[in-house]
N, C-alpha and C. Protein backbone atom coordinates (compact mmCIF):
# COMPACT_ATOMS: atom_id res chain seq x y z
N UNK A 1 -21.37 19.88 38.56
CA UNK A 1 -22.05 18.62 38.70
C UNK A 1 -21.18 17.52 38.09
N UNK A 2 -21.42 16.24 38.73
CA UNK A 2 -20.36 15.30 38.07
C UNK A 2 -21.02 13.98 38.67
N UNK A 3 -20.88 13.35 37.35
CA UNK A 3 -21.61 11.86 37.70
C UNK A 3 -20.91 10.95 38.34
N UNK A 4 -21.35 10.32 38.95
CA UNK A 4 -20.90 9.09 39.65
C UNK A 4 -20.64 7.71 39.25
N UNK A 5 -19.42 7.01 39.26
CA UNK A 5 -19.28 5.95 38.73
C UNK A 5 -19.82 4.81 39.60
N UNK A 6 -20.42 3.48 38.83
CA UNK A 6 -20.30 2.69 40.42
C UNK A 6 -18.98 2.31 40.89
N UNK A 7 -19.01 1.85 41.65
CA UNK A 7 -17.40 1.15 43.27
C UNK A 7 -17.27 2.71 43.46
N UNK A 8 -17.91 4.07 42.93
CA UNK A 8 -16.89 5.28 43.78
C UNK A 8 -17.38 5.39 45.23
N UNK A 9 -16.34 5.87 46.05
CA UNK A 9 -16.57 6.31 47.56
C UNK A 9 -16.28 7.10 47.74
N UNK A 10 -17.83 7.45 48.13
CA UNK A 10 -17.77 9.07 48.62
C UNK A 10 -18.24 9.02 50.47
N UNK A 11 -18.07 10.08 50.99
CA UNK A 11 -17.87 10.45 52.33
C UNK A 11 -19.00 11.61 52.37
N UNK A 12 -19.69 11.44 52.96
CA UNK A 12 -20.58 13.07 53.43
C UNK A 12 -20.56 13.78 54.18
N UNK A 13 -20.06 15.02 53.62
CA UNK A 13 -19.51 16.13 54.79
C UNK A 13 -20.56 16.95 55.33
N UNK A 14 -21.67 17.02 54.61
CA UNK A 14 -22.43 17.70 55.62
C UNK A 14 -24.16 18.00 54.65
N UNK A 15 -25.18 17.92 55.28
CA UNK A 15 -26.56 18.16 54.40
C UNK A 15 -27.08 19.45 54.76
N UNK A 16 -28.62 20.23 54.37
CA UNK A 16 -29.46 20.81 54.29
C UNK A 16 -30.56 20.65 53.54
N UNK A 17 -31.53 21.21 54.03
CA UNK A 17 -32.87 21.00 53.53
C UNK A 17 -33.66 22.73 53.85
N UNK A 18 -32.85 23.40 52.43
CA UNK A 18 -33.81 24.63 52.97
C UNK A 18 -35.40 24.45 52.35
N UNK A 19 -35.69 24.00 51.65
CA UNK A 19 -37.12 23.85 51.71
C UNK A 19 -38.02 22.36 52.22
N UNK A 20 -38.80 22.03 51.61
CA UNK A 20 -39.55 20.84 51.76
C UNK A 20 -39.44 20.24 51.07
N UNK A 21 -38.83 20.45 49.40
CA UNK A 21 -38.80 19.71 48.31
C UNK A 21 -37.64 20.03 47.92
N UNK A 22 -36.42 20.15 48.41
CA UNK A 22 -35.55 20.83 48.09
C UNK A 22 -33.37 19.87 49.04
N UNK A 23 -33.35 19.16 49.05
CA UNK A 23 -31.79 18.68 49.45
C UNK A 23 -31.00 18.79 49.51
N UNK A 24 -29.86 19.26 50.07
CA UNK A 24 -28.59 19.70 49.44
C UNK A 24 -27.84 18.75 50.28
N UNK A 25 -26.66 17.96 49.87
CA UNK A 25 -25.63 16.97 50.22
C UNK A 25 -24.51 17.35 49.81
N UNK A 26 -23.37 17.49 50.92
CA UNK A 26 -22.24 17.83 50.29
C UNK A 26 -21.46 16.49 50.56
N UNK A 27 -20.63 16.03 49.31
CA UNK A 27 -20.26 15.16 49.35
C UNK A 27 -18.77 15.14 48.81
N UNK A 28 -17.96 13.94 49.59
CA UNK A 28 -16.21 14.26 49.21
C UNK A 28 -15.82 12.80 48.71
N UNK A 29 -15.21 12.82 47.26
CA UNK A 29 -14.82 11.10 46.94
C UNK A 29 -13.97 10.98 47.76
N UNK A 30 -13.80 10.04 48.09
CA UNK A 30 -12.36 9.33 48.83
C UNK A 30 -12.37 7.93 48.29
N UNK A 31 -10.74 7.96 48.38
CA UNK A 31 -9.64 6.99 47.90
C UNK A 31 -10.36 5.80 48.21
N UNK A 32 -10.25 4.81 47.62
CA UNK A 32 -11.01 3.62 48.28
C UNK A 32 -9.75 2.38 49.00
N UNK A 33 -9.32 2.26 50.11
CA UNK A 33 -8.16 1.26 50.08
C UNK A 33 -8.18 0.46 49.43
N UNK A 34 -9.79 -0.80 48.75
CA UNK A 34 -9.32 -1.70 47.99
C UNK A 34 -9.69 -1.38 46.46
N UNK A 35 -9.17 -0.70 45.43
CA UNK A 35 -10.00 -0.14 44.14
C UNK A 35 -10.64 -1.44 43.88
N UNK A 36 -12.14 -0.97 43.07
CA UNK A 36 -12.81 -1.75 42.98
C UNK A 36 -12.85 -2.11 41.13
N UNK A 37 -12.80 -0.75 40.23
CA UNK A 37 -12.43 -0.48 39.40
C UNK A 37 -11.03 0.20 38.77
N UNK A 38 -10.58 -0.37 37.81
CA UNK A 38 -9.07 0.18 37.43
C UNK A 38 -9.38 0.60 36.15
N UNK A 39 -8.78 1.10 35.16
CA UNK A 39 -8.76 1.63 34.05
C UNK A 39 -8.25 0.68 32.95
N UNK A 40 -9.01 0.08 31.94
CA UNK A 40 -8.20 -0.75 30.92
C UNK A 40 -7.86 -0.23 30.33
N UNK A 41 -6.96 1.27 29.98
CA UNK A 41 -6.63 1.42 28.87
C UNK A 41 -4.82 1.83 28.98
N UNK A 42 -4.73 1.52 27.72
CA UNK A 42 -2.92 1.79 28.40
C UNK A 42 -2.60 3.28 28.50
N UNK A 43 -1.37 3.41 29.09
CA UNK A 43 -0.70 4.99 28.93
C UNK A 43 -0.28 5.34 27.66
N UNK A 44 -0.72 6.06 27.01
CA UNK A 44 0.22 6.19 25.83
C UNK A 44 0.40 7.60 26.04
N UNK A 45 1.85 7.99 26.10
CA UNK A 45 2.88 9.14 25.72
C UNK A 45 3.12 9.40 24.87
N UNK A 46 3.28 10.80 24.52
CA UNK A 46 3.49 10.89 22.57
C UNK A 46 4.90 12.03 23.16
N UNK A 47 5.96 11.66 22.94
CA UNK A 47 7.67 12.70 23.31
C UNK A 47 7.39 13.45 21.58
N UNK A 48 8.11 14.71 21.45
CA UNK A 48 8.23 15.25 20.70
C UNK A 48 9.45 16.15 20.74
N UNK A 49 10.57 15.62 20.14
CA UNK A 49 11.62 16.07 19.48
C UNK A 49 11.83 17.28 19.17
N UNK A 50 11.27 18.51 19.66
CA UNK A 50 11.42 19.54 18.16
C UNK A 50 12.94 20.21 18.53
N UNK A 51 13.31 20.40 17.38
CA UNK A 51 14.55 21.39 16.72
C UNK A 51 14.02 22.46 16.37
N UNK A 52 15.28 23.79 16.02
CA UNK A 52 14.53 25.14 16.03
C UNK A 52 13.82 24.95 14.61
N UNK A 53 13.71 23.87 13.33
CA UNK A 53 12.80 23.91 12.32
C UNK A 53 11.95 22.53 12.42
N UNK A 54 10.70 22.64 11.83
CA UNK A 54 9.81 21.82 12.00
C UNK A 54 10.74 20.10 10.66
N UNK A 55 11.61 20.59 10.12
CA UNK A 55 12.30 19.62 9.29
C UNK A 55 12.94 18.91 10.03
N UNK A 56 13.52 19.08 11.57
CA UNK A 56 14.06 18.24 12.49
C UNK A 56 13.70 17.50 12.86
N UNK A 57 12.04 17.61 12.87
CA UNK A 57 11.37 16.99 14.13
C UNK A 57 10.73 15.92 14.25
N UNK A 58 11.37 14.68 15.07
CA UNK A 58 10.69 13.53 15.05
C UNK A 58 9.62 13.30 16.61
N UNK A 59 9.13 11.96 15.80
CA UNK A 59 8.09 12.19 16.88
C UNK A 59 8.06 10.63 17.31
N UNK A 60 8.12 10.17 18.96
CA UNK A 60 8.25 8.72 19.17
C UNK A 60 7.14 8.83 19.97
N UNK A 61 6.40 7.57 19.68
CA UNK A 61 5.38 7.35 20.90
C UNK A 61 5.68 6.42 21.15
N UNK A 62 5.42 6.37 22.68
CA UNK A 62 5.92 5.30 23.40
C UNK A 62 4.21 5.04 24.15
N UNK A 63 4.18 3.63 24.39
CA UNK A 63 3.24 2.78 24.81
C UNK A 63 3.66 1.75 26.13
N UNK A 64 2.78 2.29 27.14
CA UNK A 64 3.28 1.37 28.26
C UNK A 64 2.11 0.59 28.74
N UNK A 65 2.07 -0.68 28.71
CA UNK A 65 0.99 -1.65 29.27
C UNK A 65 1.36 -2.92 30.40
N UNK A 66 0.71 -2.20 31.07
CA UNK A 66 1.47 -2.63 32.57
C UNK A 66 2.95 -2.98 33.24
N UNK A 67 3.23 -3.61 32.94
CA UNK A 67 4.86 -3.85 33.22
C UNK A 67 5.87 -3.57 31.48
N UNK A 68 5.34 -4.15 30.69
CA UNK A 68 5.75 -3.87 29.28
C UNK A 68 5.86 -2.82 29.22
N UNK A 69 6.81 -2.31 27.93
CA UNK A 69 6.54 -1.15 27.66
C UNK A 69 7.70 -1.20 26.16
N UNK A 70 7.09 -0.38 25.39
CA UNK A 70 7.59 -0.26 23.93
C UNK A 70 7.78 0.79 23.36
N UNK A 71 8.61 1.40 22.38
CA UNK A 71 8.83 2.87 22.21
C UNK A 71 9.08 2.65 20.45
N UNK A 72 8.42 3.07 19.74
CA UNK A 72 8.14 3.27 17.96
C UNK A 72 8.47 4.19 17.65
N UNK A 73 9.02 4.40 16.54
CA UNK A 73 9.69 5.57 16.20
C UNK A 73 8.45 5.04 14.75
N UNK A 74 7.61 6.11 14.25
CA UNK A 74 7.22 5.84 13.19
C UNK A 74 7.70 6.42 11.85
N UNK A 75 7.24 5.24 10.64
CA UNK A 75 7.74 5.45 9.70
C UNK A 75 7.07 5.42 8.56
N UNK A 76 7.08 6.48 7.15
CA UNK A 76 6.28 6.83 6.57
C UNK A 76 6.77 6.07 5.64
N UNK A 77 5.91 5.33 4.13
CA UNK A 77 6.11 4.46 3.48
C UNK A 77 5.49 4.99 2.10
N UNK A 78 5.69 5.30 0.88
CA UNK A 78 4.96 5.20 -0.28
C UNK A 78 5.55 4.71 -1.64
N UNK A 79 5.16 3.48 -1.67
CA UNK A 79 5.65 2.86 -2.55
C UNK A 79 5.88 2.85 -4.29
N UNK A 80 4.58 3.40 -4.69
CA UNK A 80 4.66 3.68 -5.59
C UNK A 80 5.30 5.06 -6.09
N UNK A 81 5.83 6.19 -5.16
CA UNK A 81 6.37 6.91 -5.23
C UNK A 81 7.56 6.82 -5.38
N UNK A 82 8.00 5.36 -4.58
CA UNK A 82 9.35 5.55 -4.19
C UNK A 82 10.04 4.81 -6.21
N UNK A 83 9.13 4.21 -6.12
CA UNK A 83 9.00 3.35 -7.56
C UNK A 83 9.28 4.10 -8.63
N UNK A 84 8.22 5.60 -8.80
CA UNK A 84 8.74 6.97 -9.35
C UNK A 84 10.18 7.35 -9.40
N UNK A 85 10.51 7.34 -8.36
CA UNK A 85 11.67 8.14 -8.19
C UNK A 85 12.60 7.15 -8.74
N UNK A 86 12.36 6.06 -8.62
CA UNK A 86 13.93 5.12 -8.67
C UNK A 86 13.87 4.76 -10.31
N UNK A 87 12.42 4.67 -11.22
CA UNK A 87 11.73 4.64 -12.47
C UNK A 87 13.05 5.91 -13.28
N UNK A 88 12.88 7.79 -12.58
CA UNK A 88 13.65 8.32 -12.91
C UNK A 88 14.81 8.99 -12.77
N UNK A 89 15.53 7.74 -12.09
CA UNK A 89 16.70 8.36 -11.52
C UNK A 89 17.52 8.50 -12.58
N UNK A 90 18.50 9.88 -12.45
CA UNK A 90 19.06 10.18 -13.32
C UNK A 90 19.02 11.26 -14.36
N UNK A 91 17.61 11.77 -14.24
CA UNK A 91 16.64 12.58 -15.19
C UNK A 91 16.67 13.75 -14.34
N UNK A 92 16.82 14.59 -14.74
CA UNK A 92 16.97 16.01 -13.95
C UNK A 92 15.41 16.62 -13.96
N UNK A 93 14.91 16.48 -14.46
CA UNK A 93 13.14 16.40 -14.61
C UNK A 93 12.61 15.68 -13.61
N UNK A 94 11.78 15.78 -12.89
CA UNK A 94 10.45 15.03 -12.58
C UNK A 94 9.29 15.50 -12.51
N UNK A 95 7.84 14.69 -13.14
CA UNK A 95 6.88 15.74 -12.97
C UNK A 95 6.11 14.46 -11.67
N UNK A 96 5.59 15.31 -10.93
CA UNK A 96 5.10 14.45 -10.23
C UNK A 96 3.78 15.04 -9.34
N UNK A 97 3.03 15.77 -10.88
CA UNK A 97 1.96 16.71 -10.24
C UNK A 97 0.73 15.40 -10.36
N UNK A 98 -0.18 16.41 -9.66
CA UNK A 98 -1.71 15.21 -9.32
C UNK A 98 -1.46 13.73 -8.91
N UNK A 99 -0.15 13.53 -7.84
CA UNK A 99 -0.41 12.59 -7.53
C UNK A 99 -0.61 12.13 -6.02
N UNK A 100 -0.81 13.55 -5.60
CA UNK A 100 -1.86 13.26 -4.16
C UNK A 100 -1.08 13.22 -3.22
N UNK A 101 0.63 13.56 -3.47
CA UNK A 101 1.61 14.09 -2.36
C UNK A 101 1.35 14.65 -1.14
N UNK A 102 1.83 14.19 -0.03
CA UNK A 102 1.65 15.50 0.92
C UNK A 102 2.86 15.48 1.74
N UNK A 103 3.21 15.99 2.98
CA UNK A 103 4.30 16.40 3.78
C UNK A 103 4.78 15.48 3.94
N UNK A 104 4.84 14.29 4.22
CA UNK A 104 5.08 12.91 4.64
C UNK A 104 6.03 12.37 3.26
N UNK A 105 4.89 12.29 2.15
CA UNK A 105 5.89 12.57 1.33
C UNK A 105 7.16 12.91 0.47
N UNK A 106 6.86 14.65 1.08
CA UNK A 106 7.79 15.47 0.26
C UNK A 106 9.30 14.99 1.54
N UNK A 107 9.39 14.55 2.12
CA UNK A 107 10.30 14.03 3.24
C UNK A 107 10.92 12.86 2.16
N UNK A 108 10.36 12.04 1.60
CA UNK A 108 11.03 10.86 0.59
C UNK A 108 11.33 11.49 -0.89
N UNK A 109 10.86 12.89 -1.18
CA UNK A 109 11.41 13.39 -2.55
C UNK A 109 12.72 14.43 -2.18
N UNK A 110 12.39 14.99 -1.00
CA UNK A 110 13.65 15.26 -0.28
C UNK A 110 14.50 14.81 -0.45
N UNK A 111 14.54 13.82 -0.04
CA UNK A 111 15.80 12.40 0.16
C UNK A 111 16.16 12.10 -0.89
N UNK A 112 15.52 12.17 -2.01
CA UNK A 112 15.78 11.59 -3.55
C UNK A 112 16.34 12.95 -3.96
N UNK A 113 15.95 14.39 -3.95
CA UNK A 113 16.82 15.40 -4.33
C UNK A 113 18.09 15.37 -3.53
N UNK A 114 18.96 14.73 -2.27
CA UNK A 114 19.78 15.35 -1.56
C UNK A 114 20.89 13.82 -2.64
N UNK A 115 20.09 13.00 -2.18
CA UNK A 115 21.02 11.77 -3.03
C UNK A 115 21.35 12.03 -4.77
N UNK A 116 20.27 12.35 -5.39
CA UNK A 116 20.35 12.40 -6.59
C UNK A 116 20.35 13.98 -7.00
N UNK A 117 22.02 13.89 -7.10
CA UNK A 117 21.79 15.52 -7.75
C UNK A 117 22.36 16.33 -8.79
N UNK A 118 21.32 15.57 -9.94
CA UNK A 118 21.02 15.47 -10.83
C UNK A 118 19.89 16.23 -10.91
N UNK A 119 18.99 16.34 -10.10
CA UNK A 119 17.30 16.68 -10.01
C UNK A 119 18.12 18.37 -9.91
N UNK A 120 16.81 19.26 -10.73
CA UNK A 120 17.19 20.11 -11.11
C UNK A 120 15.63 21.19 -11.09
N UNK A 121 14.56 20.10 -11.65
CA UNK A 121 13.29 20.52 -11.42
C UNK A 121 11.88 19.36 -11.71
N UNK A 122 11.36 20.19 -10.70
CA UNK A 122 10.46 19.27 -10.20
C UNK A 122 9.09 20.14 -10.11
N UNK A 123 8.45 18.91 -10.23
CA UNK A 123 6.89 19.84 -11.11
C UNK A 123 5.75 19.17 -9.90
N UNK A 124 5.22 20.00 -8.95
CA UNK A 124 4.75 19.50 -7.90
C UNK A 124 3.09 19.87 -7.80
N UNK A 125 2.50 20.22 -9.08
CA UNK A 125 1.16 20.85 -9.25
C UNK A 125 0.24 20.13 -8.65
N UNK A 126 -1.18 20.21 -7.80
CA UNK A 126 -2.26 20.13 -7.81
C UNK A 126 -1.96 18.88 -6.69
N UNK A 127 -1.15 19.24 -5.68
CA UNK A 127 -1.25 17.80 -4.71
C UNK A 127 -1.33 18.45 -3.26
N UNK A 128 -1.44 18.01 -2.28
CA UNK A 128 -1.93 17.91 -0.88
C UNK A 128 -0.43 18.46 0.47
N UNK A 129 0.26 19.29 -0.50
CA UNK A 129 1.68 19.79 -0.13
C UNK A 129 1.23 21.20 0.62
N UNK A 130 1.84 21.40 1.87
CA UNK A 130 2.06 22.51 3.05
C UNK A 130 3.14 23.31 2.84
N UNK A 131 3.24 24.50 3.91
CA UNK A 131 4.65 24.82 3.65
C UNK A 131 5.57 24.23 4.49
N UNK A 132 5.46 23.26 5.38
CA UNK A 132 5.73 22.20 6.02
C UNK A 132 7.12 21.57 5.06
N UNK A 133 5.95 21.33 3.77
CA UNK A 133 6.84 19.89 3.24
C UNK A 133 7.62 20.87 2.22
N UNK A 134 6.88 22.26 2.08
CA UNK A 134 7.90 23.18 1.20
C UNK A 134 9.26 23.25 1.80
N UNK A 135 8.98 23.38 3.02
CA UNK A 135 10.47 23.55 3.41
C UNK A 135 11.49 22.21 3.27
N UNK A 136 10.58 21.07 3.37
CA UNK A 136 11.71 20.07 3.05
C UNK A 136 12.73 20.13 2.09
N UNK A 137 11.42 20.53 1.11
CA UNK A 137 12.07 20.36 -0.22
C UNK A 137 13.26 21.63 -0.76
N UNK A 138 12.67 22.54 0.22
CA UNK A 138 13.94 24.05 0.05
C UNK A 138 15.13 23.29 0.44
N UNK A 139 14.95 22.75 1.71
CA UNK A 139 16.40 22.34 2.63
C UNK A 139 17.32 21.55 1.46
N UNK A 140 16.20 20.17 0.91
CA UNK A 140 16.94 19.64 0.23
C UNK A 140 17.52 20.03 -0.65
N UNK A 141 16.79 21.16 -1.58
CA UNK A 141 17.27 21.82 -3.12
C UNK A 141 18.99 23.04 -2.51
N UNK A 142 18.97 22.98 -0.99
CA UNK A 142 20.00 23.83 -0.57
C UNK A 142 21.19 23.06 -0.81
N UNK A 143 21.29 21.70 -0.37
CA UNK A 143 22.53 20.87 -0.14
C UNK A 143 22.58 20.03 -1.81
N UNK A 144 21.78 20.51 -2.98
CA UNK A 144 21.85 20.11 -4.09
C UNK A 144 22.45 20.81 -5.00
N UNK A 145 23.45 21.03 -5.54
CA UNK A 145 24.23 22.60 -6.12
C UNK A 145 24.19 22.30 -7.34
N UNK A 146 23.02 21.42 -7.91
CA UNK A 146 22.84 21.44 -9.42
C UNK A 146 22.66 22.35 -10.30
């Protein structure tokens, strides 16, 4: 069963009436030459990048609205983290438990272990971390030979 929008056109291929209280209509949409209704909403495409590890993988969505069309590469931001890190650069320590980290994250402490390597250990207790963002942080602690 499937409801009917209004402007749809449908065609009737053929009826019955096996009882007295009873109808059957078979019915076929067809194309309408002039649409009467169009769709307001845009296309949005989501492309996905993957490499053989999930640490490769970016993700662009692209947005097309009618003739326009735009392609974002998005980008993750935490400021007060980043504030952390730059607070202890230099310190082969960081503790940076309970502060509500997650994968997105561990991608910018990454980056701070591959640059700064110095970092030696890092104290990641009681936050919102996968093995996702574990692996970031393996990759990074690989190319760190502290």
């Amino acid at each position: 069963m499937r409801l009917l929008l209004p402007a749809t056109q449908i065609q009737v291929l053929g009826k019955i009436k096996p009882s007295s209280d009873l109808h059957i209509i078979h019915l076929k949409e067809v194309k309408s030459p002039h649409p009467l209704l169009q769709s307001s909403f845009s296309t949005l495409s989501i492309t996905s990048l993957t490499a053989p590890n999930p640490i490769a993988q970016d993700i662009k969505v692209a947005a097309k609205n009618g003739s326009n069309s735009a392609s974002v590469t998005e980008l993750y931001e935490n400021k007060p983290l980043k504030k952390t890190l730059d607070t202890m650069k230099g310190s082969p320590a960081l503790n940076l438990s309970k502060k509500q980290l997650n994968d997105d994250d561990t991608k910018i402490v990454a980056n701070d272990i591959k640059i700064n390597s110095t970092r030696s250990n890092i104290s990641l207790n009681d936050n919102q971390i996968t093995s996702i963002g574990a692996q970031y942080l393996a990759k990074a602690f690989q190319t760190n030979t502290t």
